[in-house]
C-alpha atoms as a PDB file:
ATOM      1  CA  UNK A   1       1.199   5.288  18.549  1.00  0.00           C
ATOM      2  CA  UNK A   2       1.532   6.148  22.231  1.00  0.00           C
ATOM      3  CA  UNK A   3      -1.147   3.311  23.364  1.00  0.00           C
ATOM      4  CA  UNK A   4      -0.071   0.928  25.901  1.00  0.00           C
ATOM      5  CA  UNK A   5      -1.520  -2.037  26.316  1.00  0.00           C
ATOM      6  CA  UNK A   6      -1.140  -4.450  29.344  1.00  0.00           C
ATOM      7  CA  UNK A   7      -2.428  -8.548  29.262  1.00  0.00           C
ATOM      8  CA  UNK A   8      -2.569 -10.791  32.427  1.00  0.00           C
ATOM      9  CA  UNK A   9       1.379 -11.522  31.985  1.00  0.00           C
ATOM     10  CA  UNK A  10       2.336  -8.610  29.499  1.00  0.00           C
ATOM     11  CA  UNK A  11       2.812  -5.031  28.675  1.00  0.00           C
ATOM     12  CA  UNK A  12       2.824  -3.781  25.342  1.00  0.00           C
ATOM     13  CA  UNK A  13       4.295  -0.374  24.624  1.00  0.00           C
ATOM     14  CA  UNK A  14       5.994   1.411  21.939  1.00  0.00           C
ATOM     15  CA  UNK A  15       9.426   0.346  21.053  1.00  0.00           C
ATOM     16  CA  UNK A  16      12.130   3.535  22.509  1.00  0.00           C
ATOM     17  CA  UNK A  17      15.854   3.611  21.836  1.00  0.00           C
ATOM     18  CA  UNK A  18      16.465   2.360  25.193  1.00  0.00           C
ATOM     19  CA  UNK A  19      15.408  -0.856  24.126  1.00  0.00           C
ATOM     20  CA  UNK A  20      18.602  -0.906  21.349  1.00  0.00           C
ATOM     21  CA  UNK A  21      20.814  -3.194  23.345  1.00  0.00           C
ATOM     22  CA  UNK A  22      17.685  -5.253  23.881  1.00  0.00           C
ATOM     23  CA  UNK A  23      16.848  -5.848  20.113  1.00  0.00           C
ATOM     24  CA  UNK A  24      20.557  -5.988  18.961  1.00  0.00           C
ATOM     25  CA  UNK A  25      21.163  -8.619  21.169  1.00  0.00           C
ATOM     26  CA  UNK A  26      18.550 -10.720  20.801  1.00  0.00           C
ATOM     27  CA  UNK A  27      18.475 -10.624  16.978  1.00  0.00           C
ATOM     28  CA  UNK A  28      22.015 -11.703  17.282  1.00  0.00           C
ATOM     29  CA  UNK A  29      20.552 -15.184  17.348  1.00  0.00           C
ATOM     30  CA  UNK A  30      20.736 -16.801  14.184  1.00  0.00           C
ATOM     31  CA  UNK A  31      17.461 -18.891  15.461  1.00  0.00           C
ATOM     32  CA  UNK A  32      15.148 -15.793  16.088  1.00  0.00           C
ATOM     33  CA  UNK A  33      16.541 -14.123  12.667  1.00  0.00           C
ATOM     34  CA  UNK A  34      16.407 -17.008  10.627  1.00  0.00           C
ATOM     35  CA  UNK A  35      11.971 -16.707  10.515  1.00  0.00           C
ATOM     36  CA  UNK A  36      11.830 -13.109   9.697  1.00  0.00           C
ATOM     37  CA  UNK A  37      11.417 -11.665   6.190  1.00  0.00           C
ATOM     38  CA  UNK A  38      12.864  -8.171   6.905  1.00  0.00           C
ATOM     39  CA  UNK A  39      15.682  -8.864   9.050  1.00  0.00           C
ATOM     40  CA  UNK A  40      19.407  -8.879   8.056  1.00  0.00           C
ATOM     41  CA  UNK A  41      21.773 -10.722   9.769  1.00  0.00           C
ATOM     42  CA  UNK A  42      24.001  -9.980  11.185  1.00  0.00           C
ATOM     43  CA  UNK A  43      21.968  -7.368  12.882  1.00  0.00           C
ATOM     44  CA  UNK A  44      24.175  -4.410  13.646  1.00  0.00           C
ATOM     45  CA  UNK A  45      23.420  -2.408  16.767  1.00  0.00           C
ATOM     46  CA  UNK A  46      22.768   0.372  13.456  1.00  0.00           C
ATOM     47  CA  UNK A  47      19.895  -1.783  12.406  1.00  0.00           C
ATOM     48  CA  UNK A  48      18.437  -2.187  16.011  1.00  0.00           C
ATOM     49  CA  UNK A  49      18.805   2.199  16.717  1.00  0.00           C
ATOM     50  CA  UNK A  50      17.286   2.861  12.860  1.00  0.00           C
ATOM     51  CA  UNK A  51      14.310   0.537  13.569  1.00  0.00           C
ATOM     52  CA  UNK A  52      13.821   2.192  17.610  1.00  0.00           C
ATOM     53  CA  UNK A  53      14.122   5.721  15.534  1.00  0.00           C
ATOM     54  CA  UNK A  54      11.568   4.809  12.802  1.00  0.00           C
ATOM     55  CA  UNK A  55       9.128   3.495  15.865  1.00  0.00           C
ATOM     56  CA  UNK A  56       9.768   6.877  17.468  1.00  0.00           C
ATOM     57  CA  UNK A  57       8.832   8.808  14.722  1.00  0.00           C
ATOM     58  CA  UNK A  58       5.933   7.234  13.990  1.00  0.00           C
ATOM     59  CA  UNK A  59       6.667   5.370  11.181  1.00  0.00           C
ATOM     60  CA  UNK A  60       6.777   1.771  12.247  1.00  0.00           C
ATOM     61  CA  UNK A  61       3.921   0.860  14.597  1.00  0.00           C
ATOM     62  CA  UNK A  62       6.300  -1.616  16.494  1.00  0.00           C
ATOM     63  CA  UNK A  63       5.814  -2.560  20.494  1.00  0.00           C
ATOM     64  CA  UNK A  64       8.088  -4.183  22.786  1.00  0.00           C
ATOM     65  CA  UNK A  65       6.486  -7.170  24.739  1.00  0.00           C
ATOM     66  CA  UNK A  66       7.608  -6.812  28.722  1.00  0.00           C
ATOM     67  CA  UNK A  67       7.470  -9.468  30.563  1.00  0.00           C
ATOM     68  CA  UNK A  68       8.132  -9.947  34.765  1.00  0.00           C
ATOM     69  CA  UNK A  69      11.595  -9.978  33.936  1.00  0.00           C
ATOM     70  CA  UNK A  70      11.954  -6.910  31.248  1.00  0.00           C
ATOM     71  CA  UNK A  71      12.311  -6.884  27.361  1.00  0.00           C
ATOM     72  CA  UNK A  72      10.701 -10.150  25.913  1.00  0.00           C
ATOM     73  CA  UNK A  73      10.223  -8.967  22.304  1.00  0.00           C
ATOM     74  CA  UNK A  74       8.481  -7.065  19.631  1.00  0.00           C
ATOM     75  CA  UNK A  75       5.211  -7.326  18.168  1.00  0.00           C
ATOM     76  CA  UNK A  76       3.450  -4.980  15.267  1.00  0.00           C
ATOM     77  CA  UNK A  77       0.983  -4.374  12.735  1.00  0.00           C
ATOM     78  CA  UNK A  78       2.882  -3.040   9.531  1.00  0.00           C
ATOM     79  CA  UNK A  79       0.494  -4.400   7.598  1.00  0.00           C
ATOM     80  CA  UNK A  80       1.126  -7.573   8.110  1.00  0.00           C
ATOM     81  CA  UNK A  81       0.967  -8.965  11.811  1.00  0.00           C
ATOM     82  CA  UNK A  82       5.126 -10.071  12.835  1.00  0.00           C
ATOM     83  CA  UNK A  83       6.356 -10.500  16.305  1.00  0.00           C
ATOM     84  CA  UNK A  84       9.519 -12.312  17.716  1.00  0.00           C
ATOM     85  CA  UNK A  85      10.307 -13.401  20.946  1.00  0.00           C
ATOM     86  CA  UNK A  86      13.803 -13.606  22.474  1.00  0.00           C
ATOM     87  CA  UNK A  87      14.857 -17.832  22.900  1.00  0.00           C
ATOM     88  CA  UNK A  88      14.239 -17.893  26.240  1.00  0.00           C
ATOM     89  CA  UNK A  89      10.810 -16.673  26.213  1.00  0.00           C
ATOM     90  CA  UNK A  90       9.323 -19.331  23.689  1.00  0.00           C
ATOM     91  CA  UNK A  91       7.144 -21.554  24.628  1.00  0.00           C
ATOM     92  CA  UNK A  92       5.553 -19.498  27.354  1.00  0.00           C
ATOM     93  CA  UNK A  93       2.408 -18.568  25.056  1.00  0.00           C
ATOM     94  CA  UNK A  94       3.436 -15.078  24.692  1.00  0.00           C
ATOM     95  CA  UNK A  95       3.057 -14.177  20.946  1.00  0.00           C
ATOM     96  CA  UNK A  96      -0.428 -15.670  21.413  1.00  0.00           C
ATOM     97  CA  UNK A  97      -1.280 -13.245  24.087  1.00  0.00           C
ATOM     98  CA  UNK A  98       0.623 -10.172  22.915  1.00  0.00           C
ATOM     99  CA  UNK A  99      -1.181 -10.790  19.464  1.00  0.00           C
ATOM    100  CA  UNK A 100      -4.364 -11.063  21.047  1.00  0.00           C
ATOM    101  CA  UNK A 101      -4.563  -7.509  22.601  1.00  0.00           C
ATOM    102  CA  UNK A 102      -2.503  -6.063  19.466  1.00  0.00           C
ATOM    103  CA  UNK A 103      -5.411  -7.330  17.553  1.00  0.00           C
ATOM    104  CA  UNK A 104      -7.939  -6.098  19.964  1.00  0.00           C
ATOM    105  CA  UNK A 105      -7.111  -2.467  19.770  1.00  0.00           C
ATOM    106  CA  UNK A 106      -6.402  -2.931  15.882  1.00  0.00           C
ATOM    107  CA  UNK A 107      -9.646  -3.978  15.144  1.00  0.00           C
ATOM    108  CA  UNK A 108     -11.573  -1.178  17.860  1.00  0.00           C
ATOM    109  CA  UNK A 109      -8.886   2.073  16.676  1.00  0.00           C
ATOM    110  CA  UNK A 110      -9.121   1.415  12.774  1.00  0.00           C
ATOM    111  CA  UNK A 111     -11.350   0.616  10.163  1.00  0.00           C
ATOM    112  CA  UNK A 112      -9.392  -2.115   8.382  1.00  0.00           C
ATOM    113  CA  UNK A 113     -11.513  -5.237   7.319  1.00  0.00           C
ATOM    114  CA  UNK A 114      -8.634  -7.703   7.909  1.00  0.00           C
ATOM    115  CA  UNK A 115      -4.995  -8.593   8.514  1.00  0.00           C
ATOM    116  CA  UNK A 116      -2.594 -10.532   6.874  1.00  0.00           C
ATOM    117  CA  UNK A 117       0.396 -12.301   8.360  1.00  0.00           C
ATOM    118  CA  UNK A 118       2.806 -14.804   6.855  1.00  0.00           C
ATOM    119  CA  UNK A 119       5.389 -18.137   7.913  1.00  0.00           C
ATOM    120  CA  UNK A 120       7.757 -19.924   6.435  1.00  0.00           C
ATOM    121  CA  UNK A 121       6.389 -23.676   6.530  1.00  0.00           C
ATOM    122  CA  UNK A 122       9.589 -25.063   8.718  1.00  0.00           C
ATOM    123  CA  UNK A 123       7.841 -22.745  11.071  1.00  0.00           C
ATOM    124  CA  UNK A 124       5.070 -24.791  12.649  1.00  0.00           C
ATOM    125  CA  UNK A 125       5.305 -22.660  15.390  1.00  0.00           C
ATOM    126  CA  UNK A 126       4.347 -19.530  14.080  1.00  0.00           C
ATOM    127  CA  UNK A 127       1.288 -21.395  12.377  1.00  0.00           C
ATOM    128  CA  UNK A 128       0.383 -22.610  15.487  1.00  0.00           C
ATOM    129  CA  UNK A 129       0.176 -18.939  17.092  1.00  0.00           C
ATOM    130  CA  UNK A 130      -1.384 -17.752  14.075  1.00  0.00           C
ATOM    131  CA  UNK A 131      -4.072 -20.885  13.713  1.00  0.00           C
ATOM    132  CA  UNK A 132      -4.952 -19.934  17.784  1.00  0.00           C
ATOM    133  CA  UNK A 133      -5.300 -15.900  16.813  1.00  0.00           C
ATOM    134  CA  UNK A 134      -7.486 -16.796  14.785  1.00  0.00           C
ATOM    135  CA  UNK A 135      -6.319 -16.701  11.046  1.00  0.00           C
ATOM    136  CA  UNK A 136      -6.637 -18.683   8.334  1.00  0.00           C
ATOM    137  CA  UNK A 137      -4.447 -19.988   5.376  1.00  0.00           C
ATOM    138  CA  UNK A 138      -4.854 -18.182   2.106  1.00  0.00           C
ATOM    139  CA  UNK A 139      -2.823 -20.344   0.193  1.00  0.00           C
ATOM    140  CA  UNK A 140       1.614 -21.381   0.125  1.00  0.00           C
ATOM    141  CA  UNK A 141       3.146 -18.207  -1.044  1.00  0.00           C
ATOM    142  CA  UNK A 142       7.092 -17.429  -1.462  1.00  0.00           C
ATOM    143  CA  UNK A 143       8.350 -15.142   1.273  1.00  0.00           C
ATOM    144  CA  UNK A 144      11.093 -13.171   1.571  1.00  0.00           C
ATOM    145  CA  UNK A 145      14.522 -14.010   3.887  1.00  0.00           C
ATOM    146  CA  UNK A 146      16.862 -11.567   4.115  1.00  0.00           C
ATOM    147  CA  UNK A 147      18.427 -14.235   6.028  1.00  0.00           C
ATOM    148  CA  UNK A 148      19.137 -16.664   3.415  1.00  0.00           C
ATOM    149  CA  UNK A 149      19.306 -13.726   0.575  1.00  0.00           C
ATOM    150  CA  UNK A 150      16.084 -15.825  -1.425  1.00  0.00           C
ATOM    151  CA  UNK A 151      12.685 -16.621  -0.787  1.00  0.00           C
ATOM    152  CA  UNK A 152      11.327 -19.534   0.983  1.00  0.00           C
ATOM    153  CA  UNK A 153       8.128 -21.338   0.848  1.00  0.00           C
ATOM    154  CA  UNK A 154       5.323 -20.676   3.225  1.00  0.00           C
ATOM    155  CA  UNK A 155       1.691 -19.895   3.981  1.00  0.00           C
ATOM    156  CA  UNK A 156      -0.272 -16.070   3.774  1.00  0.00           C
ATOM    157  CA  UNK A 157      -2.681 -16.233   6.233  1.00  0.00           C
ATOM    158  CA  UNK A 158      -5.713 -13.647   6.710  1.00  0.00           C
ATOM    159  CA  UNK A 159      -7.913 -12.196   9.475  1.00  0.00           C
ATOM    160  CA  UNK A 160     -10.727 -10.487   8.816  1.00  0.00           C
ATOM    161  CA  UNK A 161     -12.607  -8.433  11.355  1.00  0.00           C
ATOM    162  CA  UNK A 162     -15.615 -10.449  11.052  1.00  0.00           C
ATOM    163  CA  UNK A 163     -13.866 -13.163  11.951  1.00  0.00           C
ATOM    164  CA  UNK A 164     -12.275 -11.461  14.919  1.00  0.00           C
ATOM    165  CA  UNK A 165     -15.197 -10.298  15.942  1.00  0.00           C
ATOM    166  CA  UNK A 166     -16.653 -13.930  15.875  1.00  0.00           C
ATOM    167  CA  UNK A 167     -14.301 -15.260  17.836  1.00  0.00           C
ATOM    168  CA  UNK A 168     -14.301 -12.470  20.869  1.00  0.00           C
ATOM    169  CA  UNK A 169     -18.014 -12.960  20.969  1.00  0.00           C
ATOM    170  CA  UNK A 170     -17.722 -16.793  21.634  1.00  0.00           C
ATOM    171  CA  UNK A 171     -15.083 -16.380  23.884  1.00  0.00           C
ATOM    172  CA  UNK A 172     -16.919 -13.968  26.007  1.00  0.00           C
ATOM    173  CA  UNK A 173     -20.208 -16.827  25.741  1.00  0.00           C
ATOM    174  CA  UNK A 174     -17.872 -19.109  27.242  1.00  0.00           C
ATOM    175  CA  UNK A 175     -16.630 -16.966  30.014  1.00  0.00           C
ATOM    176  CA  UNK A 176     -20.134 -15.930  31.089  1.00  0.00           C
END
């Protein structure tokens, strides 16, 4: 996974260790950790060099999201689509965009027929970004927080590539 990726406000490259302090300190925020499944919390500046190691050796296909003013957050195919932003970045339509080109260069380097991502339903937010990428609700499923130590209700949503590939051909219609 050496692939970099750049959008109109964004670069996307693989996560490093110099991004530790980055990741430990945003994930320090009960509010980012609180909507992911495989996150402990308190995240220990352990959890934040194991996960930059794993990236490095090619074992998590994670990316760090910079923005104008450095480390915004990470995004990643593994299988499922995740992301999270630091606070201070939501809002700004980032996980939209960032999940837009991750899905691009999914969808054009393998030959998977679809992805699958997941939210817990207090998360409207995430369904939002998720509803504008493109995928759709398979059903309310249970989902993991390491967070709360049980699972919590919310939706499995799926993308398939003919979908995708739908969607990129009526966008490029509409900017013809």
């Amino acid at each position: 996974m050496t692939q970099e990726m750049k959008t109109e406000r964004l670069r996307l490259r693989p996560v490093r260790m110099e991004d530790v302090e980055a990741i430990h300190a945003t994930l320090q925020d009960i509010e980012i950790a609180r909507w992911l499944s495989r996150v402990p919390y308190p995240y220990g500046r352990a959890d934040a060099e194991w996960f930059a190691g794993e990236v490095e050796a090619g074992r998590i296909p994670a990316y760090a999201v910079i923005d104008a003013e450095g480390f915004a957050g990470v995004i990643a195919i593994d299988p499922t689509l995740g992301y999270w932003f630091a606070r201070d970045r939501w809002g700004r339509g980032y996980a939209t965009e960032a999940g837009r080109a991750l899905l691009a260069m999914h969808f054009a380097t393998t030959s998977a027929e679809a992805v699958e991502a997941g939210y817990y339903d207090d998360n409207a937010g995430s369904g939002r970004v998720l509803a504008k990428l493109g995928f759709e609700r398979v059903g309310p499923q249970m989902l993991p927080s390491m967070v709360l130590g049980h699972d919590v209700p919310g939706q499995r949503t799926r993308l398939t590539r003919a979908r995708w590939e739908a969607l990129a051909a009526a966008e490029r219609r509409a900017a013809a």
